[in-house]
PDB file of N, CA and C in Angstrom:
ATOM      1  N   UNK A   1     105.757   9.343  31.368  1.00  0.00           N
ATOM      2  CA  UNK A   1     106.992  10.026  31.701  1.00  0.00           C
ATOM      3  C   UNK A   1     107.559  10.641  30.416  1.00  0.00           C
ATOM      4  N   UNK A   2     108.042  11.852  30.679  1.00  0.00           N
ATOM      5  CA  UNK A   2     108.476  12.609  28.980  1.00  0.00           C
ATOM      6  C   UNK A   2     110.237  12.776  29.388  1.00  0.00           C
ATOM      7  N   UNK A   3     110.417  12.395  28.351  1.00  0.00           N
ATOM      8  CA  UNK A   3     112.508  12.249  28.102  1.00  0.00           C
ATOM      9  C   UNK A   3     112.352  13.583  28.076  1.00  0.00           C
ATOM     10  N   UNK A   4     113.858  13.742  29.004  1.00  0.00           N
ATOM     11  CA  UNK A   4     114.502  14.935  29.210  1.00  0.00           C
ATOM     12  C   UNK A   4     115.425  15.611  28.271  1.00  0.00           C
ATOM     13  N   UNK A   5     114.809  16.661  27.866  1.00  0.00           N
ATOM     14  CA  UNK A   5     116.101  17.405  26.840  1.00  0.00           C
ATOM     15  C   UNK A   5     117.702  17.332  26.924  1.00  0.00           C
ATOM     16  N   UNK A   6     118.493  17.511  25.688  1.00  0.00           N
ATOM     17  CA  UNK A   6     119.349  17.424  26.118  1.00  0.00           C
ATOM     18  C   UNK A   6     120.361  18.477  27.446  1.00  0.00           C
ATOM     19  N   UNK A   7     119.891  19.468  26.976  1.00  0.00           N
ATOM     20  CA  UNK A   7     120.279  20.986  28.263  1.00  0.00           C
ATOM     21  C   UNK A   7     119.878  20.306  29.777  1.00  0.00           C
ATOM     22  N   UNK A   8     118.581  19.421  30.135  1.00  0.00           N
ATOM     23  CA  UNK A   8     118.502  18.919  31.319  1.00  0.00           C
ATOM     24  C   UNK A   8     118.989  17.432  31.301  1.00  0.00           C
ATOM     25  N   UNK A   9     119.844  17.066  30.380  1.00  0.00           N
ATOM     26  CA  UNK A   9     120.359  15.772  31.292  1.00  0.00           C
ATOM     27  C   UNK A   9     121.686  15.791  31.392  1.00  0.00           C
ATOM     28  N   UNK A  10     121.995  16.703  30.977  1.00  0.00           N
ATOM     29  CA  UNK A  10     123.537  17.649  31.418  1.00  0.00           C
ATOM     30  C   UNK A  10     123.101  17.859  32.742  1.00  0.00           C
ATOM     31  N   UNK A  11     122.390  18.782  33.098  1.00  0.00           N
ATOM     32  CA  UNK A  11     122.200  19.560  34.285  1.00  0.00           C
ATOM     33  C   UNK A  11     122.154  18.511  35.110  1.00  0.00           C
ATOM     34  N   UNK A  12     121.253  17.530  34.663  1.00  0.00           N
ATOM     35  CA  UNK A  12     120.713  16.305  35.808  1.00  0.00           C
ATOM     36  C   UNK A  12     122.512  15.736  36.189  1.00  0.00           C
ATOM     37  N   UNK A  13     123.413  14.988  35.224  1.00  0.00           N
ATOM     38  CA  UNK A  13     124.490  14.609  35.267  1.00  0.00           C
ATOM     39  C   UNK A  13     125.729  15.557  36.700  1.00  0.00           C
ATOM     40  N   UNK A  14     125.241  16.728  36.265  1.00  0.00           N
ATOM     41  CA  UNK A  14     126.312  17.898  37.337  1.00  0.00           C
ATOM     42  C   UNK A  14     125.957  17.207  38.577  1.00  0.00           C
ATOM     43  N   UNK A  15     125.218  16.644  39.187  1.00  0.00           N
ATOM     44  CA  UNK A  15     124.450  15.968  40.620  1.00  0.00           C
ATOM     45  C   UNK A  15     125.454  14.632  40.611  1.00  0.00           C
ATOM     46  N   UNK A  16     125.770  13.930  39.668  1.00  0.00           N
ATOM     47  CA  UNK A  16     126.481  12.657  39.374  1.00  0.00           C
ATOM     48  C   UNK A  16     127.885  12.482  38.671  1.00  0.00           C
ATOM     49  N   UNK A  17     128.481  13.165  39.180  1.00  0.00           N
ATOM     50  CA  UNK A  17     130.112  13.096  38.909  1.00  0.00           C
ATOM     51  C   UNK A  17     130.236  12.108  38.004  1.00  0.00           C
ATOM     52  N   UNK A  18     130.073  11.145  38.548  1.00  0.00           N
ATOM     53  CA  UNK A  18     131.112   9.568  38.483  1.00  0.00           C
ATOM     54  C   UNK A  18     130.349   8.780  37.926  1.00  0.00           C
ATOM     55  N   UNK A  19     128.889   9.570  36.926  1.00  0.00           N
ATOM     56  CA  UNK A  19     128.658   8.477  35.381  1.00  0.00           C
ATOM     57  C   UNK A  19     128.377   9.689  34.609  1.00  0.00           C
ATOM     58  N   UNK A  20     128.150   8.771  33.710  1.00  0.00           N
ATOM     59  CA  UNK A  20     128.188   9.760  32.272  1.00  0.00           C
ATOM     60  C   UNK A  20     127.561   9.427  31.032  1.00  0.00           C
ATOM     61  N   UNK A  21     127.597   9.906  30.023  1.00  0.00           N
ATOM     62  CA  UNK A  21     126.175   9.665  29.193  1.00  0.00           C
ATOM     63  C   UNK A  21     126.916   9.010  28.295  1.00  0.00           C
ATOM     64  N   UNK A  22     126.173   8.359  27.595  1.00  0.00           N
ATOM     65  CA  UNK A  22     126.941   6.984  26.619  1.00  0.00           C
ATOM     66  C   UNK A  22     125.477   7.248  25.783  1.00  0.00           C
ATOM     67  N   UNK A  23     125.497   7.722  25.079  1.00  0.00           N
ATOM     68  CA  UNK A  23     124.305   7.977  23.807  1.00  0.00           C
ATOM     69  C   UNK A  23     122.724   8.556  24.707  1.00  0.00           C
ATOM     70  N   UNK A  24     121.963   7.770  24.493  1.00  0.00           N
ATOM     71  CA  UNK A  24     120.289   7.510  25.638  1.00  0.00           C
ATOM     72  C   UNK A  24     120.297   6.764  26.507  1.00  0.00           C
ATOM     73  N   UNK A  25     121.373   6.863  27.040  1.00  0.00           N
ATOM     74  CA  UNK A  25     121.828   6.601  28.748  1.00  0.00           C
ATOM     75  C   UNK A  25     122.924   7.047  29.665  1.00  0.00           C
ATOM     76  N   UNK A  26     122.865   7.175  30.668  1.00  0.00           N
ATOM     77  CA  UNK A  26     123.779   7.207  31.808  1.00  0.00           C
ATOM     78  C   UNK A  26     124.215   5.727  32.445  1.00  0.00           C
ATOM     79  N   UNK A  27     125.820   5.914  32.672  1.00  0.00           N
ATOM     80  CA  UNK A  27     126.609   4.578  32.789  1.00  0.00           C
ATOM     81  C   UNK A  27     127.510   5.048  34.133  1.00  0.00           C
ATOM     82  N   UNK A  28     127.449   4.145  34.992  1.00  0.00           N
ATOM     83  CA  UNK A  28     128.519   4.134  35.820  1.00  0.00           C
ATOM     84  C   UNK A  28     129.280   3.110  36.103  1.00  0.00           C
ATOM     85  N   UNK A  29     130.752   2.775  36.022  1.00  0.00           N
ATOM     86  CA  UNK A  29     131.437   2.017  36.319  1.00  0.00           C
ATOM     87  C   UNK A  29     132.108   1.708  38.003  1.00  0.00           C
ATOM     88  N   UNK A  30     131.780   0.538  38.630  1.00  0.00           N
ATOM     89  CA  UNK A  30     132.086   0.668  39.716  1.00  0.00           C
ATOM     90  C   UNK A  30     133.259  -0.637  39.742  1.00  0.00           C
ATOM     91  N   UNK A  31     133.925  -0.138  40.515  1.00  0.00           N
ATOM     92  CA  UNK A  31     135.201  -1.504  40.981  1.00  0.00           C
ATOM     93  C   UNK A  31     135.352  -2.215  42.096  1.00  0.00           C
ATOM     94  N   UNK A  32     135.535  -2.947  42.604  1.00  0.00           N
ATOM     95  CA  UNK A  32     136.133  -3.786  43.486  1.00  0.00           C
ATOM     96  C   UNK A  32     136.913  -5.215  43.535  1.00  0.00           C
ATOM     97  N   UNK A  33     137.393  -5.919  44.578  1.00  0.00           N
ATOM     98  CA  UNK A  33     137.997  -6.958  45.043  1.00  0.00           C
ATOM     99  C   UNK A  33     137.032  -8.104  44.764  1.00  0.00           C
ATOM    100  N   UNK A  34     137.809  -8.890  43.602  1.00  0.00           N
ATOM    101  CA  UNK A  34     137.013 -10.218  43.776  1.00  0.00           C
ATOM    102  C   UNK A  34     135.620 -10.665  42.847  1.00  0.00           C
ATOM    103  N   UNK A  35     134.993 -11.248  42.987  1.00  0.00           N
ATOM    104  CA  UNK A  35     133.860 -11.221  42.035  1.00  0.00           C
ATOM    105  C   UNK A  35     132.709 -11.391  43.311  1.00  0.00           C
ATOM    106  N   UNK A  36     132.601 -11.939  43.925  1.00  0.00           N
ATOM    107  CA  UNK A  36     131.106 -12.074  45.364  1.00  0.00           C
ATOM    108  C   UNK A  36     130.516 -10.241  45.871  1.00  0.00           C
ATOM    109  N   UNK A  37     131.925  -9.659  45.175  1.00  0.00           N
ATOM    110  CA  UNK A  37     131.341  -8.267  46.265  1.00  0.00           C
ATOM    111  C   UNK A  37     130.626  -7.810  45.052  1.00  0.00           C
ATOM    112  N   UNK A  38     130.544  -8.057  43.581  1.00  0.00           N
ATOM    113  CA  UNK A  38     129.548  -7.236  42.579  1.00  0.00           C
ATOM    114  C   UNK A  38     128.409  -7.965  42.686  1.00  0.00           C
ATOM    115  N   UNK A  39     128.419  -9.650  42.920  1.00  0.00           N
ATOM    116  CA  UNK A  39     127.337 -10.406  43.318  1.00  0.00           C
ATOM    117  C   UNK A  39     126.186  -9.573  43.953  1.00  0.00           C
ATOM    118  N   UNK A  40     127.052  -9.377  45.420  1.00  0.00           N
ATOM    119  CA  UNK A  40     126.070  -8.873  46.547  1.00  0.00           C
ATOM    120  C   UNK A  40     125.439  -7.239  46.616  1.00  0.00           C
ATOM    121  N   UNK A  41     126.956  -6.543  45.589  1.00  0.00           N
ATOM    122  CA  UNK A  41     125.913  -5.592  45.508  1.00  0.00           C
ATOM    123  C   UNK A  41     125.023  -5.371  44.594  1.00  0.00           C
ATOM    124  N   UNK A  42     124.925  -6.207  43.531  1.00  0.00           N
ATOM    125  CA  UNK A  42     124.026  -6.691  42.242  1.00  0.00           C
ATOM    126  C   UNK A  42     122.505  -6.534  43.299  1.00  0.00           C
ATOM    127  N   UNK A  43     122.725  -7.640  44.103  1.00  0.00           N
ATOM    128  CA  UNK A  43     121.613  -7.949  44.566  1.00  0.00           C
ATOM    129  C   UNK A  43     120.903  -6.515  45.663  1.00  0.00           C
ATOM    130  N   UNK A  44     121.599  -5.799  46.185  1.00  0.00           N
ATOM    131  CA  UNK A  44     121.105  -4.882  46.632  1.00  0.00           C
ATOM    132  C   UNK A  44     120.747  -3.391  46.074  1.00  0.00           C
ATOM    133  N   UNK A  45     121.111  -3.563  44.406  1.00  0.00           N
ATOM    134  CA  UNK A  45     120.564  -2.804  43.552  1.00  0.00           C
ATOM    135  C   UNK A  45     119.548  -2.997  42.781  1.00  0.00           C
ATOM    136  N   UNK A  46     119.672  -4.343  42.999  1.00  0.00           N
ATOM    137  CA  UNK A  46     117.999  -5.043  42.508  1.00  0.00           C
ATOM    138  C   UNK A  46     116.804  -4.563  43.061  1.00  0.00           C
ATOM    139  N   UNK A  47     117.340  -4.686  44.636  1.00  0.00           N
ATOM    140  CA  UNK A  47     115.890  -4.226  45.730  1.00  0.00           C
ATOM    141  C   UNK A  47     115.504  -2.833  45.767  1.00  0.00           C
ATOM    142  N   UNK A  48     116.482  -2.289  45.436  1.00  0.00           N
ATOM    143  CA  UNK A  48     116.285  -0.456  45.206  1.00  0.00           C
ATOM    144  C   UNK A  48     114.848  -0.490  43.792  1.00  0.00           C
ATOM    145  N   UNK A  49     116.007  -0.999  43.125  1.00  0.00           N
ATOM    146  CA  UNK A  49     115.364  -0.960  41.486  1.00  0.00           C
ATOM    147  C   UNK A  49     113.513  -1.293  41.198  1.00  0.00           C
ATOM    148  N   UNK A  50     113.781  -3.090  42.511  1.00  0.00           N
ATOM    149  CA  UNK A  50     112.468  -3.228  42.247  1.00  0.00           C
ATOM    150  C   UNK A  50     111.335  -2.320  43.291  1.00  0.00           C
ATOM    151  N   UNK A  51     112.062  -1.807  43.566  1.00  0.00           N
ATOM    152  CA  UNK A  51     111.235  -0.523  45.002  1.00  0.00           C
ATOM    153  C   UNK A  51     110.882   0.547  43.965  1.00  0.00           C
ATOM    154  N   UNK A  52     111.534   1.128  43.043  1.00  0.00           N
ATOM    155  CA  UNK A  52     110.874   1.739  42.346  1.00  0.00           C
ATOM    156  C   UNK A  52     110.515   1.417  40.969  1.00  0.00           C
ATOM    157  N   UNK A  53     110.714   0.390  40.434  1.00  0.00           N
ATOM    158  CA  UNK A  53     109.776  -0.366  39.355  1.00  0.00           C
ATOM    159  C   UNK A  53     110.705   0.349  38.106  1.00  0.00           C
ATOM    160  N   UNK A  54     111.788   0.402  38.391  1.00  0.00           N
ATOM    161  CA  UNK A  54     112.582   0.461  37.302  1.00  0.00           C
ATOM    162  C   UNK A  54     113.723  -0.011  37.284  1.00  0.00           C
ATOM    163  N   UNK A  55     114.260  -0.342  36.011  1.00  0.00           N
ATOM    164  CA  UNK A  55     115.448  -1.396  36.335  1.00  0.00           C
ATOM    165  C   UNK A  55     116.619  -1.255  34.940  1.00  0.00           C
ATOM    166  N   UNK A  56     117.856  -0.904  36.026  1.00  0.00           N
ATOM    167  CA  UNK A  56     118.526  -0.969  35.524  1.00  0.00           C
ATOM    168  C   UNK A  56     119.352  -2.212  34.399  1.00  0.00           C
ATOM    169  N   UNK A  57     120.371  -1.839  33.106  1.00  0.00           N
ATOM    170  CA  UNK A  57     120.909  -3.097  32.841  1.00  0.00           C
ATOM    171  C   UNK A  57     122.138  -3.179  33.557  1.00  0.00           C
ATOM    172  N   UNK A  58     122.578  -3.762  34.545  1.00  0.00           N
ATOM    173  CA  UNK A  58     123.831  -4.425  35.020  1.00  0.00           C
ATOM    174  C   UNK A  58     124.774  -5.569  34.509  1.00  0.00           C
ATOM    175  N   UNK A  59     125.938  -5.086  34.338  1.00  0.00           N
ATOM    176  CA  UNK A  59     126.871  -6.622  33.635  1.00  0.00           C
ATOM    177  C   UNK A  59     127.952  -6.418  34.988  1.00  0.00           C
ATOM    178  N   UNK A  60     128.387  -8.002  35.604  1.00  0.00           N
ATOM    179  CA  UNK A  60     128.765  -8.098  37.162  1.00  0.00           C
ATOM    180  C   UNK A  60     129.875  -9.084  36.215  1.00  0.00           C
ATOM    181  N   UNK A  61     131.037  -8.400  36.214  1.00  0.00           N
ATOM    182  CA  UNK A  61     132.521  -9.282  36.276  1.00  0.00           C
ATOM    183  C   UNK A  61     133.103  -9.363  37.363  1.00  0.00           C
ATOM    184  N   UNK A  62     134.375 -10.209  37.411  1.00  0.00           N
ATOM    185  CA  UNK A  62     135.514  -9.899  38.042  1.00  0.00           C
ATOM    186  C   UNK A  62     135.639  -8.978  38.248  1.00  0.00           C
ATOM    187  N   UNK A  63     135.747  -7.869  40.120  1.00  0.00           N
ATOM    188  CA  UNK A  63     136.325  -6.753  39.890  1.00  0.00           C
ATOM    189  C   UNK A  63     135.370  -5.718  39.135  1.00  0.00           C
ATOM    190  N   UNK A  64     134.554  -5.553  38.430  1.00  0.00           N
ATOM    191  CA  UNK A  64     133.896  -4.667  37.818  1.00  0.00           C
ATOM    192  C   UNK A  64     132.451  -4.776  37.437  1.00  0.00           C
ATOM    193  N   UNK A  65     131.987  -3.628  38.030  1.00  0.00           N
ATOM    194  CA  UNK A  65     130.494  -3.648  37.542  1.00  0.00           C
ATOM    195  C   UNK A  65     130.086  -2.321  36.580  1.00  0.00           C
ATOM    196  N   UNK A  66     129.238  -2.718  35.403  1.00  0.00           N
ATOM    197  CA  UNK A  66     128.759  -1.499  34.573  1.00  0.00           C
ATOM    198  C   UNK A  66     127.308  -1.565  34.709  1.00  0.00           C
ATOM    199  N   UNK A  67     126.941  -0.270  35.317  1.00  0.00           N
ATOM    200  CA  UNK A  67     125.269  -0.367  35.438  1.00  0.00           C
ATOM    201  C   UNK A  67     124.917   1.251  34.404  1.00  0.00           C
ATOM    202  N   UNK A  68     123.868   0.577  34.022  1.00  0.00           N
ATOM    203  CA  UNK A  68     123.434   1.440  32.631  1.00  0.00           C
ATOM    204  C   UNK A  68     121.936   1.680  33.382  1.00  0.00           C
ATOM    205  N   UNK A  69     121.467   2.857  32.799  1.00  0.00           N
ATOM    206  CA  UNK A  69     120.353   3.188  32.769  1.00  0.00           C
ATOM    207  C   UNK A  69     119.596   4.315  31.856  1.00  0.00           C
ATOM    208  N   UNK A  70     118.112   4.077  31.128  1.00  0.00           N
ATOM    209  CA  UNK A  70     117.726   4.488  30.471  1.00  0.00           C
ATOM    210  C   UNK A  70     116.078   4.009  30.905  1.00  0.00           C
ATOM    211  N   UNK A  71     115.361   5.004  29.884  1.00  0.00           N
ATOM    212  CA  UNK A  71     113.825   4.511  29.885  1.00  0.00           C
ATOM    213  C   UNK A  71     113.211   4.287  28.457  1.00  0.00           C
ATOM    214  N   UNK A  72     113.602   2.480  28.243  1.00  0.00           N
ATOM    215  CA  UNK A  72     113.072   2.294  26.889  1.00  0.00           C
ATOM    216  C   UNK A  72     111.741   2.751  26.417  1.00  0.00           C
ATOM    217  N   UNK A  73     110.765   3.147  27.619  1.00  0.00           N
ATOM    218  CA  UNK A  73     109.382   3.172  26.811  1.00  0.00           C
ATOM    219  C   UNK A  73     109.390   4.669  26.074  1.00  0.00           C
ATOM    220  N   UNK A  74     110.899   5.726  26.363  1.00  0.00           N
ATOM    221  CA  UNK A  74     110.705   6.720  25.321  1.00  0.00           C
ATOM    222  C   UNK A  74     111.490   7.023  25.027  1.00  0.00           C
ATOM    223  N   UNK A  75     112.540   5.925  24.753  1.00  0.00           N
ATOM    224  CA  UNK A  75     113.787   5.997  24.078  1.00  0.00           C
ATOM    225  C   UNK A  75     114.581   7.077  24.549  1.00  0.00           C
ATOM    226  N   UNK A  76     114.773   6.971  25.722  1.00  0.00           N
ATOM    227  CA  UNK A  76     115.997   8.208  26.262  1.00  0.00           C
ATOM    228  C   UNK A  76     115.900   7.848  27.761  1.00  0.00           C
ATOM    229  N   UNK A  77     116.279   9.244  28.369  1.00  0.00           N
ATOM    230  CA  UNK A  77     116.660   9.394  29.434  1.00  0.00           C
ATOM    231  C   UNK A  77     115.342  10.380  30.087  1.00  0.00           C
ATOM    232  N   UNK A  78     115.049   9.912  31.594  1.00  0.00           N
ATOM    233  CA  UNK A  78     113.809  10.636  32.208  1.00  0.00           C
ATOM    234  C   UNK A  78     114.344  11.063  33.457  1.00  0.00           C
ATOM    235  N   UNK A  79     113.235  11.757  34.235  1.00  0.00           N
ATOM    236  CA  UNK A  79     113.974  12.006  35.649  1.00  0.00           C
ATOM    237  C   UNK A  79     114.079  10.506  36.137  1.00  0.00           C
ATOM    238  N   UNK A  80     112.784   9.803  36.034  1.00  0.00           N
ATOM    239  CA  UNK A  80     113.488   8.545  36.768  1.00  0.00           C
ATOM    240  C   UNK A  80     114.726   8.066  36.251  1.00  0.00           C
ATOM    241  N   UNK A  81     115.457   8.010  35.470  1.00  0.00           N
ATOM    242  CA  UNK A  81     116.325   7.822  35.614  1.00  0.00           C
ATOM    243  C   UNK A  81     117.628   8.028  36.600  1.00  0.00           C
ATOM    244  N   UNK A  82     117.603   9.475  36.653  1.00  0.00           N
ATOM    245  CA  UNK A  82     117.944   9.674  37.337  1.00  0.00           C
ATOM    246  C   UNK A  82     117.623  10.137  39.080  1.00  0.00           C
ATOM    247  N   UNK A  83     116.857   9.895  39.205  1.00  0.00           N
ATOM    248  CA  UNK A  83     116.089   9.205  40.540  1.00  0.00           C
ATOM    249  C   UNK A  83     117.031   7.601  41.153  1.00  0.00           C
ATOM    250  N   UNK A  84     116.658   7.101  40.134  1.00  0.00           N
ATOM    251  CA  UNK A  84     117.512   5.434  40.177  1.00  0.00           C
ATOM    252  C   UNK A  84     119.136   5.955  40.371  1.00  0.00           C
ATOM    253  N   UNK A  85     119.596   6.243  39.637  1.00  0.00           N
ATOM    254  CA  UNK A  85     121.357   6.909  39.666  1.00  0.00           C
ATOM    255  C   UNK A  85     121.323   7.498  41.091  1.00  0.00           C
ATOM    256  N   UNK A  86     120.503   8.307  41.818  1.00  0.00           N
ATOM    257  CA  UNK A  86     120.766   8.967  42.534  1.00  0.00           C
ATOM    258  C   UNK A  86     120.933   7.909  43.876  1.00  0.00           C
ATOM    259  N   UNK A  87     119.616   6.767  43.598  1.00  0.00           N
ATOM    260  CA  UNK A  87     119.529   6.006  44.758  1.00  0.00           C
ATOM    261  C   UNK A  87     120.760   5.033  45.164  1.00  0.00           C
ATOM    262  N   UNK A  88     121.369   4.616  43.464  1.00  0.00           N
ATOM    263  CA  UNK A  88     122.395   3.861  43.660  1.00  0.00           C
ATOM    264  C   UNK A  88     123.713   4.245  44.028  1.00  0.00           C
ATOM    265  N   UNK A  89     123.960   5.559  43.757  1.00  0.00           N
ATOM    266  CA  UNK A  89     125.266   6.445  44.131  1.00  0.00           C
ATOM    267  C   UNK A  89     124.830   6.165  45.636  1.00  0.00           C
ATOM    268  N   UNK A  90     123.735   6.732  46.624  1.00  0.00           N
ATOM    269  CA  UNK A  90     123.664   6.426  47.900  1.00  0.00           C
ATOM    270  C   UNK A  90     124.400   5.589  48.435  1.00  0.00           C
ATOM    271  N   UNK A  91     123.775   3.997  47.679  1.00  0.00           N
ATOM    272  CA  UNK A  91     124.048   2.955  48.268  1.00  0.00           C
ATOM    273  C   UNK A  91     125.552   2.824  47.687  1.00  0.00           C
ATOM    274  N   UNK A  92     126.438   3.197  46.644  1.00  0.00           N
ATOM    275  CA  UNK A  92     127.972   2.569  46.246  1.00  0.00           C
ATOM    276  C   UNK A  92     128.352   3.545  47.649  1.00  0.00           C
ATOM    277  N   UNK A  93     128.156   4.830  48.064  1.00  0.00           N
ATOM    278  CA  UNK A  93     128.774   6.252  48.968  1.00  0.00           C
ATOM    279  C   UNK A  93     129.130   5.251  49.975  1.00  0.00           C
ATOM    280  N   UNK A  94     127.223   4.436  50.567  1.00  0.00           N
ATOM    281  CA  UNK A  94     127.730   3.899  51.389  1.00  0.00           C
ATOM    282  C   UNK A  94     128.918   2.651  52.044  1.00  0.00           C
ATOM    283  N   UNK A  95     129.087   2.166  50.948  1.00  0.00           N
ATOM    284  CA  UNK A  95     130.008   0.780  51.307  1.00  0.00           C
ATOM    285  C   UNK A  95     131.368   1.206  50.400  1.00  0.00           C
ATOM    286  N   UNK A  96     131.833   2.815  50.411  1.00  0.00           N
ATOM    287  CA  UNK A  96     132.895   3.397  49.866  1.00  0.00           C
ATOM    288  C   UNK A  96     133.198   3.629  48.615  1.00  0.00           C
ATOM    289  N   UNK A  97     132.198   2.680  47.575  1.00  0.00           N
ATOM    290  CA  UNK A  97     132.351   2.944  45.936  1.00  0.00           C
ATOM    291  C   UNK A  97     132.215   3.969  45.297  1.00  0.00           C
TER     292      UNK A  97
END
């Protein structure tokens, strides 16, 4: 897989409002009620992730989840990356995040 220039991970980003680039990655912050609802959707970003054999880093607080993504094997950002972003925006759209 070859990292995407910087001119295409702008472009890629215009598709994804609601993360944004934090150095050689894309970050999205998601919120909710409580700590069980980042639990559960932890776990249903797992099954995405391990469906396509890439995996995001997730940190699951109170109320807040930060999911990061990058492709260490070339130190940046790839389409899969954003492939993964795209799948997980799906799934936050669906349960209102």
């Amino acid at each position: 897989m070859r990292r995407l220039s910087e001119r295409a991970v702008r472009k890629a980003l215009e598709g994804l409002p609601k993360w944004r680039l934090a150095g050689k990655r894309i970050v999205r912050v998601v919120r909710y009620e409580g700590f069980m609802p980042g639990v559960e959707l932890l776990n249903e970003i797992a099954r995405l992730a391990e469906q396509m054999e890439h995996h995001p880093d997730v940190t699951v607080s109170y109320g807040r989840m930060r999911i990061s993504v990058t492709t260490h094997d070339v130190g940046g950002l790839t389409e899969l990356d954003f492939r993964l972003a795209e799948r997980i925006e799906e799934l936050l759209r669906s349960k209102g995040l």
